[in-house]
C-alpha atoms as a PDB file:
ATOM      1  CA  UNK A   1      63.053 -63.426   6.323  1.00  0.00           C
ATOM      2  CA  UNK A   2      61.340 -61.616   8.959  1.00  0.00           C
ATOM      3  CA  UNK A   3      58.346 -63.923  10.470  1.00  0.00           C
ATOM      4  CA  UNK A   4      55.630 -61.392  11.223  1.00  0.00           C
ATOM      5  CA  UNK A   5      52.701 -63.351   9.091  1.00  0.00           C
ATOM      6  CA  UNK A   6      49.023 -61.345   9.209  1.00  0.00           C
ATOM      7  CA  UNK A   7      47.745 -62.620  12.880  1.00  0.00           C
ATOM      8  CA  UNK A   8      44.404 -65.285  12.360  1.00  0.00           C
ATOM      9  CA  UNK A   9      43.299 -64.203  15.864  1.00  0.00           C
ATOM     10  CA  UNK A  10      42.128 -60.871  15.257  1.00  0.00           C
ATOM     11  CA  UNK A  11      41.766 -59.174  18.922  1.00  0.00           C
ATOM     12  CA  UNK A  12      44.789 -61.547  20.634  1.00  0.00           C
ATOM     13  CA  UNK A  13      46.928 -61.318  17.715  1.00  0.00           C
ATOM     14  CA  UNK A  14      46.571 -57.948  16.796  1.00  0.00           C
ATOM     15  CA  UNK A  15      47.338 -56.979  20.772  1.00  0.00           C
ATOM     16  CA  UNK A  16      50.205 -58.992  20.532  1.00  0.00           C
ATOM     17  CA  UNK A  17      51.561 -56.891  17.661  1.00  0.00           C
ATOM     18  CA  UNK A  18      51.059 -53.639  20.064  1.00  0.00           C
ATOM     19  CA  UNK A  19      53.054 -55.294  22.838  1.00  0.00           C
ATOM     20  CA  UNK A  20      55.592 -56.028  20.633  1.00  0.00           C
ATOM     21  CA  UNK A  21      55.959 -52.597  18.602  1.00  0.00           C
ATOM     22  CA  UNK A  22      56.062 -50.988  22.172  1.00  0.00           C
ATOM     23  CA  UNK A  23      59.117 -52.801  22.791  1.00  0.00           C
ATOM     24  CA  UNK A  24      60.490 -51.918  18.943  1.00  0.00           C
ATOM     25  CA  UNK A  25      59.825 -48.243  19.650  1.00  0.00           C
ATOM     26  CA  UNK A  26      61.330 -48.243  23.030  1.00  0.00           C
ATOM     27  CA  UNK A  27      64.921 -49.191  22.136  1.00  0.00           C
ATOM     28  CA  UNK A  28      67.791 -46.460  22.338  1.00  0.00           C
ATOM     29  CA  UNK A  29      67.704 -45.659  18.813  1.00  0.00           C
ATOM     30  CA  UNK A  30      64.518 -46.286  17.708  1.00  0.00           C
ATOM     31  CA  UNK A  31      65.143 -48.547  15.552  1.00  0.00           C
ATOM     32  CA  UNK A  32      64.916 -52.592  15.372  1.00  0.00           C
ATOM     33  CA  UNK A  33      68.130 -54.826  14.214  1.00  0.00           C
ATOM     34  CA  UNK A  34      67.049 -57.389  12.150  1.00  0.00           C
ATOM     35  CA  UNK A  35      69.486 -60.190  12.054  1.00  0.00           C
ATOM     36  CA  UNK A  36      71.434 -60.900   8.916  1.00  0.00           C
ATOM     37  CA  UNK A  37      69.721 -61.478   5.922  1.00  0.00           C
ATOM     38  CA  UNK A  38      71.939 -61.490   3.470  1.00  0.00           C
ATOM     39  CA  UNK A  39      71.337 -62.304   0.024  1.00  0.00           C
ATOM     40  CA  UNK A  40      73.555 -62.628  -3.130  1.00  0.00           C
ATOM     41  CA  UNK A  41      72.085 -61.975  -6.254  1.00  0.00           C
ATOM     42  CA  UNK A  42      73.451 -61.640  -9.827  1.00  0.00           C
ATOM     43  CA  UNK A  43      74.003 -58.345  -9.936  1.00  0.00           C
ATOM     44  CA  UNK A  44      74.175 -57.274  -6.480  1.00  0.00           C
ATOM     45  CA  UNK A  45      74.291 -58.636  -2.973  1.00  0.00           C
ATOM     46  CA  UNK A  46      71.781 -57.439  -0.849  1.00  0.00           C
ATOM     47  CA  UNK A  47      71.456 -57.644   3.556  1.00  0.00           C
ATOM     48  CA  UNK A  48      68.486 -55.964   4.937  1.00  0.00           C
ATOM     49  CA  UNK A  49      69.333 -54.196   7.865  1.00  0.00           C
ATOM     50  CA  UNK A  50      66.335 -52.960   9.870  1.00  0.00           C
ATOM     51  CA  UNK A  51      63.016 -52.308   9.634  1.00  0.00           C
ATOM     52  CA  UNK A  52      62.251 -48.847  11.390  1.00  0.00           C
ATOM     53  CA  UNK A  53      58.798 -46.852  12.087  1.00  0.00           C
ATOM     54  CA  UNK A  54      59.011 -42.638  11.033  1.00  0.00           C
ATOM     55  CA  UNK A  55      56.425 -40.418  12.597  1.00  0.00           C
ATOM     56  CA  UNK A  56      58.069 -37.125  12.059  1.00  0.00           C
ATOM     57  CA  UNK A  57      55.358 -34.526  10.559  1.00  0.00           C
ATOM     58  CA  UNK A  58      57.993 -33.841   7.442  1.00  0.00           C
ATOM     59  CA  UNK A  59      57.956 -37.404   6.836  1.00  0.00           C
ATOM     60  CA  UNK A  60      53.848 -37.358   6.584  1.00  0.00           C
ATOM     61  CA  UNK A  61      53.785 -34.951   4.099  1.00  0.00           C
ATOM     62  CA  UNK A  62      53.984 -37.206   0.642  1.00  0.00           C
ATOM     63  CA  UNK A  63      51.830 -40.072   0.952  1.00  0.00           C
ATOM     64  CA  UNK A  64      53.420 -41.714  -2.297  1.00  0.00           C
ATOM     65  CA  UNK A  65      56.206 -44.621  -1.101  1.00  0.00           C
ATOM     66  CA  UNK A  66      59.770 -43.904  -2.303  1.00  0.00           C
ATOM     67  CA  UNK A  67      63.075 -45.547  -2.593  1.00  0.00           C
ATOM     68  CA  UNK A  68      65.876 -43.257  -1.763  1.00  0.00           C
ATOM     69  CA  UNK A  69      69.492 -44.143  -2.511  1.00  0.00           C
ATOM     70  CA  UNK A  70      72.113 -43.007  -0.654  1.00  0.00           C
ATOM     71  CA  UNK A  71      75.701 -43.393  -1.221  1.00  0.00           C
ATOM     72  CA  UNK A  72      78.114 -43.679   1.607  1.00  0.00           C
ATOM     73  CA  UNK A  73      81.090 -42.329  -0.046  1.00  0.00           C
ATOM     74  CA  UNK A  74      81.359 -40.111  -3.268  1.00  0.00           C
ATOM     75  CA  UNK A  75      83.540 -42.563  -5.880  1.00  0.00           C
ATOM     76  CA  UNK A  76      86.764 -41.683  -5.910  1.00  0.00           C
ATOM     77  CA  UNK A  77      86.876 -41.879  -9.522  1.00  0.00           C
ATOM     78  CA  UNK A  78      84.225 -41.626 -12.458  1.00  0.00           C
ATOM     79  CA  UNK A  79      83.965 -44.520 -13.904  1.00  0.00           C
ATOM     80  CA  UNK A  80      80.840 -46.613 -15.152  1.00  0.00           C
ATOM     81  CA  UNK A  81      82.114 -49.565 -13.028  1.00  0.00           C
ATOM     82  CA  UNK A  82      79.804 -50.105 -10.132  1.00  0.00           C
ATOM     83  CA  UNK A  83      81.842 -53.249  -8.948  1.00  0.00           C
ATOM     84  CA  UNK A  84      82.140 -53.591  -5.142  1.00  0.00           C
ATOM     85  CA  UNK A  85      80.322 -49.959  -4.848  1.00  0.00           C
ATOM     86  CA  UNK A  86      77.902 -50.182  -1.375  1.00  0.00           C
ATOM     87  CA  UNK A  87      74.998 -47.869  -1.098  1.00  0.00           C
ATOM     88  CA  UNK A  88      72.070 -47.820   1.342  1.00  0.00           C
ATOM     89  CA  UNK A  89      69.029 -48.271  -0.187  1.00  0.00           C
ATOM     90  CA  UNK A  90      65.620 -46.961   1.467  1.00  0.00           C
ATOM     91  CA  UNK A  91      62.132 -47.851   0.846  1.00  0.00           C
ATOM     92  CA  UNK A  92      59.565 -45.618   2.682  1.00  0.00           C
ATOM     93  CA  UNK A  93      55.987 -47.118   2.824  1.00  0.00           C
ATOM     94  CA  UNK A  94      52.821 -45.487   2.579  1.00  0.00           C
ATOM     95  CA  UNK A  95      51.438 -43.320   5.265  1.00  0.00           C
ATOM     96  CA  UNK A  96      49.728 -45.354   7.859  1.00  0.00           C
ATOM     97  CA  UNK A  97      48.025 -45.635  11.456  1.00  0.00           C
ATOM     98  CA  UNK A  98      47.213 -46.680  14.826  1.00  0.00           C
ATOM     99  CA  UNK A  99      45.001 -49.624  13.509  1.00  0.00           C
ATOM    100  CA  UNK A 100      48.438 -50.605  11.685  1.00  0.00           C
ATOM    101  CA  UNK A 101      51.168 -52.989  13.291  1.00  0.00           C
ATOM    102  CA  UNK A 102      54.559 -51.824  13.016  1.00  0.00           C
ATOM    103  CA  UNK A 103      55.512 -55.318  12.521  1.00  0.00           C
ATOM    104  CA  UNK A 104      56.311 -55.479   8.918  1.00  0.00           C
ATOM    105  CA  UNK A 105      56.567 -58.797   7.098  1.00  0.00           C
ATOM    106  CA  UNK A 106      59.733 -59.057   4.686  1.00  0.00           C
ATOM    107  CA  UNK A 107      60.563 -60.893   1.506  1.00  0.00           C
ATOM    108  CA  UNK A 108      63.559 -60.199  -0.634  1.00  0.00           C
ATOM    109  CA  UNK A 109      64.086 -61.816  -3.946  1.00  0.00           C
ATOM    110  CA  UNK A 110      66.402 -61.655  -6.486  1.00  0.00           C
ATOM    111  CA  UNK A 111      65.652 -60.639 -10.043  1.00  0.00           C
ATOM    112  CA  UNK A 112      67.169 -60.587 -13.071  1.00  0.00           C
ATOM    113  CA  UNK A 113      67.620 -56.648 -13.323  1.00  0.00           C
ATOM    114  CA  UNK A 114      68.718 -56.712  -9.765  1.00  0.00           C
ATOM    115  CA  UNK A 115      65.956 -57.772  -6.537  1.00  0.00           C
ATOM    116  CA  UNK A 116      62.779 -57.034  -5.256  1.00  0.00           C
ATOM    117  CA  UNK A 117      61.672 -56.716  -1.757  1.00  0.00           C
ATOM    118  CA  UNK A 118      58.031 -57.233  -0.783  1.00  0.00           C
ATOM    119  CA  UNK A 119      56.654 -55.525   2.161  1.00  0.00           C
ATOM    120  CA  UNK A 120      53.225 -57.008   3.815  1.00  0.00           C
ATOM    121  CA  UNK A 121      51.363 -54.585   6.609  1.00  0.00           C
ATOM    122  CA  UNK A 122      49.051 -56.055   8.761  1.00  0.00           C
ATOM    123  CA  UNK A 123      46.129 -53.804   9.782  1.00  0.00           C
ATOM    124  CA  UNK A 124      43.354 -54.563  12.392  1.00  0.00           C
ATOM    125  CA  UNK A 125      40.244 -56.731  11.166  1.00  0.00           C
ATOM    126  CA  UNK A 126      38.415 -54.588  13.919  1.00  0.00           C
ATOM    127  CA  UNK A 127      39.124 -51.495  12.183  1.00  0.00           C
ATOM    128  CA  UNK A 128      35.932 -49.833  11.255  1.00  0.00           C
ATOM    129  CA  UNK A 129      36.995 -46.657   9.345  1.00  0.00           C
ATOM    130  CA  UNK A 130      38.152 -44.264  12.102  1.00  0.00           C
ATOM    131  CA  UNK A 131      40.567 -43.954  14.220  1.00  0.00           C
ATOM    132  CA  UNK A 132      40.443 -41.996  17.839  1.00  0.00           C
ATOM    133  CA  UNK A 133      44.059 -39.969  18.255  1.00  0.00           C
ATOM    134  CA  UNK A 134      44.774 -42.062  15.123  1.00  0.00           C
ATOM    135  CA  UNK A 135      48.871 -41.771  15.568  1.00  0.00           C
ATOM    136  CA  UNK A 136      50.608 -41.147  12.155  1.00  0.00           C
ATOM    137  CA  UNK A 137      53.757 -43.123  10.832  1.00  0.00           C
ATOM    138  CA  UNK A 138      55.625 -44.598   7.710  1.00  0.00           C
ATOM    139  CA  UNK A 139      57.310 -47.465   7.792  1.00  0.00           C
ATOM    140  CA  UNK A 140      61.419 -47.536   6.593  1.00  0.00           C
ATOM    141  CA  UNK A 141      63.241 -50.577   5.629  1.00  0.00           C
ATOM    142  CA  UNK A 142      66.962 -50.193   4.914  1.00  0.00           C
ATOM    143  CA  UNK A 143      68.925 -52.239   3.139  1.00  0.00           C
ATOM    144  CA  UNK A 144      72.701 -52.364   2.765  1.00  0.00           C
ATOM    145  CA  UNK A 145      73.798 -53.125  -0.760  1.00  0.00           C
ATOM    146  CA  UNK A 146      77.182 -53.600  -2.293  1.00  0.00           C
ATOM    147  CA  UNK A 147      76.754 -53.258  -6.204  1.00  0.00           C
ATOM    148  CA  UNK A 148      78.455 -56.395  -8.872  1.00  0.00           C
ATOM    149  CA  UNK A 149      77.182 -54.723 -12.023  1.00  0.00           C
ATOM    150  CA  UNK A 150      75.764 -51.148 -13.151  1.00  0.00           C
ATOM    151  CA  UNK A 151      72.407 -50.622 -13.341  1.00  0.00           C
ATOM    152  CA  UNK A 152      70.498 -52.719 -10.907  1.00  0.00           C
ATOM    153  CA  UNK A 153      66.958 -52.666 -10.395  1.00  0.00           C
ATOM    154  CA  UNK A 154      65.264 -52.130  -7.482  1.00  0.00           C
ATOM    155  CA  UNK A 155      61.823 -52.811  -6.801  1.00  0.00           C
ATOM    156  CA  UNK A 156      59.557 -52.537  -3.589  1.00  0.00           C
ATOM    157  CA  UNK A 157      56.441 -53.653  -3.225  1.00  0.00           C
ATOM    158  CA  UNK A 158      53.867 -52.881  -0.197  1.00  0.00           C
ATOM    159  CA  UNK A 159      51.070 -54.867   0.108  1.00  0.00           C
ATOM    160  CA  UNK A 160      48.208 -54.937   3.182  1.00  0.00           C
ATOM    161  CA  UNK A 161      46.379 -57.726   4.849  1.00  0.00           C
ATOM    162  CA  UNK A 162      43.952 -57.769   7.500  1.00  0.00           C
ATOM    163  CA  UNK A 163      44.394 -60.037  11.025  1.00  0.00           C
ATOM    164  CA  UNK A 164      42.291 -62.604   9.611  1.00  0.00           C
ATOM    165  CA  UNK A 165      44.887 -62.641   6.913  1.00  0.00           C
ATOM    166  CA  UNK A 166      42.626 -61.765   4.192  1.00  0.00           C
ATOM    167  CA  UNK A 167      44.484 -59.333   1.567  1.00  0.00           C
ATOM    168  CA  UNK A 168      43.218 -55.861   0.749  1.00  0.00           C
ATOM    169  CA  UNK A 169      43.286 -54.430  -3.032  1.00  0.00           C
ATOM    170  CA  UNK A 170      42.502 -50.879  -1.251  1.00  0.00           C
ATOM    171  CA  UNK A 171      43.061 -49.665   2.365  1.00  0.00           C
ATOM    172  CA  UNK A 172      42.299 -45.309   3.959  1.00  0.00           C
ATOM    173  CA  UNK A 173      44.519 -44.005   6.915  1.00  0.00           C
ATOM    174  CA  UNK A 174      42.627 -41.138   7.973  1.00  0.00           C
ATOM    175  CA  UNK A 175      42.768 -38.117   6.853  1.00  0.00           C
ATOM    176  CA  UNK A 176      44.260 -39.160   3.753  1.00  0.00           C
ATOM    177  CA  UNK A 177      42.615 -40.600   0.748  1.00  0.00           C
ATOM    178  CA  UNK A 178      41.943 -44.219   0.101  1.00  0.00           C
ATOM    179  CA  UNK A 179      45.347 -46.079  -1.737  1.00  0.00           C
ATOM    180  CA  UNK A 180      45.052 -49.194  -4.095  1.00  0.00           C
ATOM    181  CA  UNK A 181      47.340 -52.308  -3.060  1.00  0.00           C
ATOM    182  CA  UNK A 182      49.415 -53.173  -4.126  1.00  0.00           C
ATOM    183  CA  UNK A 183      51.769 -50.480  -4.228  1.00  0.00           C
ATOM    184  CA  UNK A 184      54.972 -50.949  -6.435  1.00  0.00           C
ATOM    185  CA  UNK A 185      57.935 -48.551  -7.013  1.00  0.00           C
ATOM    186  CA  UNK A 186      61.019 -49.350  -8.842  1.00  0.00           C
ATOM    187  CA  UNK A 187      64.544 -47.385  -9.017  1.00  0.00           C
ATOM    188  CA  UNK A 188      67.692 -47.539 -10.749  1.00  0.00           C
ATOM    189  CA  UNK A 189      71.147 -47.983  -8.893  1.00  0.00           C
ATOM    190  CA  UNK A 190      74.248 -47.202 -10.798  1.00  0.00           C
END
């Protein structure tokens, strides 16, 4: 599981964060490898690949998270039998900000429908409500996925905490409105 826990040091901790998410941002891809986190559940297995950070204006548009599904290959065949089929599964977070670390804590569990991920954000306990050249983003968290049975159940789960580590129940990135936490959205893979 990835490490990143809500910093207790609010100033030191949260510049910490910053150091590190300029180093995220600054590899050739843009992207950061996680290393392999694989995880075999009953009805699929599950490796999260990497955690990335989208601040394309199209992707700022909807504020609502999503899970997107996308499937490598088209089957070769129709069938109803989802055995061995891989797809990439992609949960986009909620529209967030500059007072925001890009370092996103991870926990994947399994269910019985399928798994669920859990996604913690960690936000500046400085933060005061508004945000100078506040710079737009979404986080993206991919996960590879090879399917054992039809119909598995996908559910993601972004929560927020504060530096101090105290957990929000609401949190505003300027200029949208204010969201409730947690935020949960579930999709079917078949």
């Amino acid at each position: 599981m990835n490490t990143v826990a809500c910093y207790h040091s609010a100033v030191s901790g949260f510049t910490k964060a910053i150091s590190v998410c300029a180093l995220v941002l600054l590899t050739p891809d843009g992207h950061a490898e996680e290393g392999v986190k694989a995880r075999q559940c009953a009805k699929a297995d599950v490796r999260l690949i990497r955690i990335s950070v989208d601040s394309r204006s199209e992707a700022l548009l909807s504020t609502t998270p999503q899970i997107i599904e996308i499937t490598p290959k088209p089957p070769s065949e129709t069938t109803s039998n989802a055995m061995g089929k891989a797809v990439t599964v992609i949960a986009v977070g909620p529209v967030l900000g500059s007072m925001d670390s890009h370092e996103i804590e991870t926990r994947l569990e399994c269910t019985t429908n399928g798994f669920a991920l859990t996604a913690t954000i960690t936000r500046s306990a400085d933060y005061s409500g508004s945000a100078l050249k506040n710079l737009l983003w979404r986080p993206r968290i991919e996960l590879a996925v090879v399917l054992k049975k039809p119909n598995v159940i996908v559910e993601v789960t972004w929560k927020i905490c504060l530096t101090t580590g105290a957990d929000l129940n609401h949190a505003q990135t300027p200029p949208y409105s204010e969201q409730k936490y947690p935020i949960t959205t579930v999709k079917t893979l078949q």
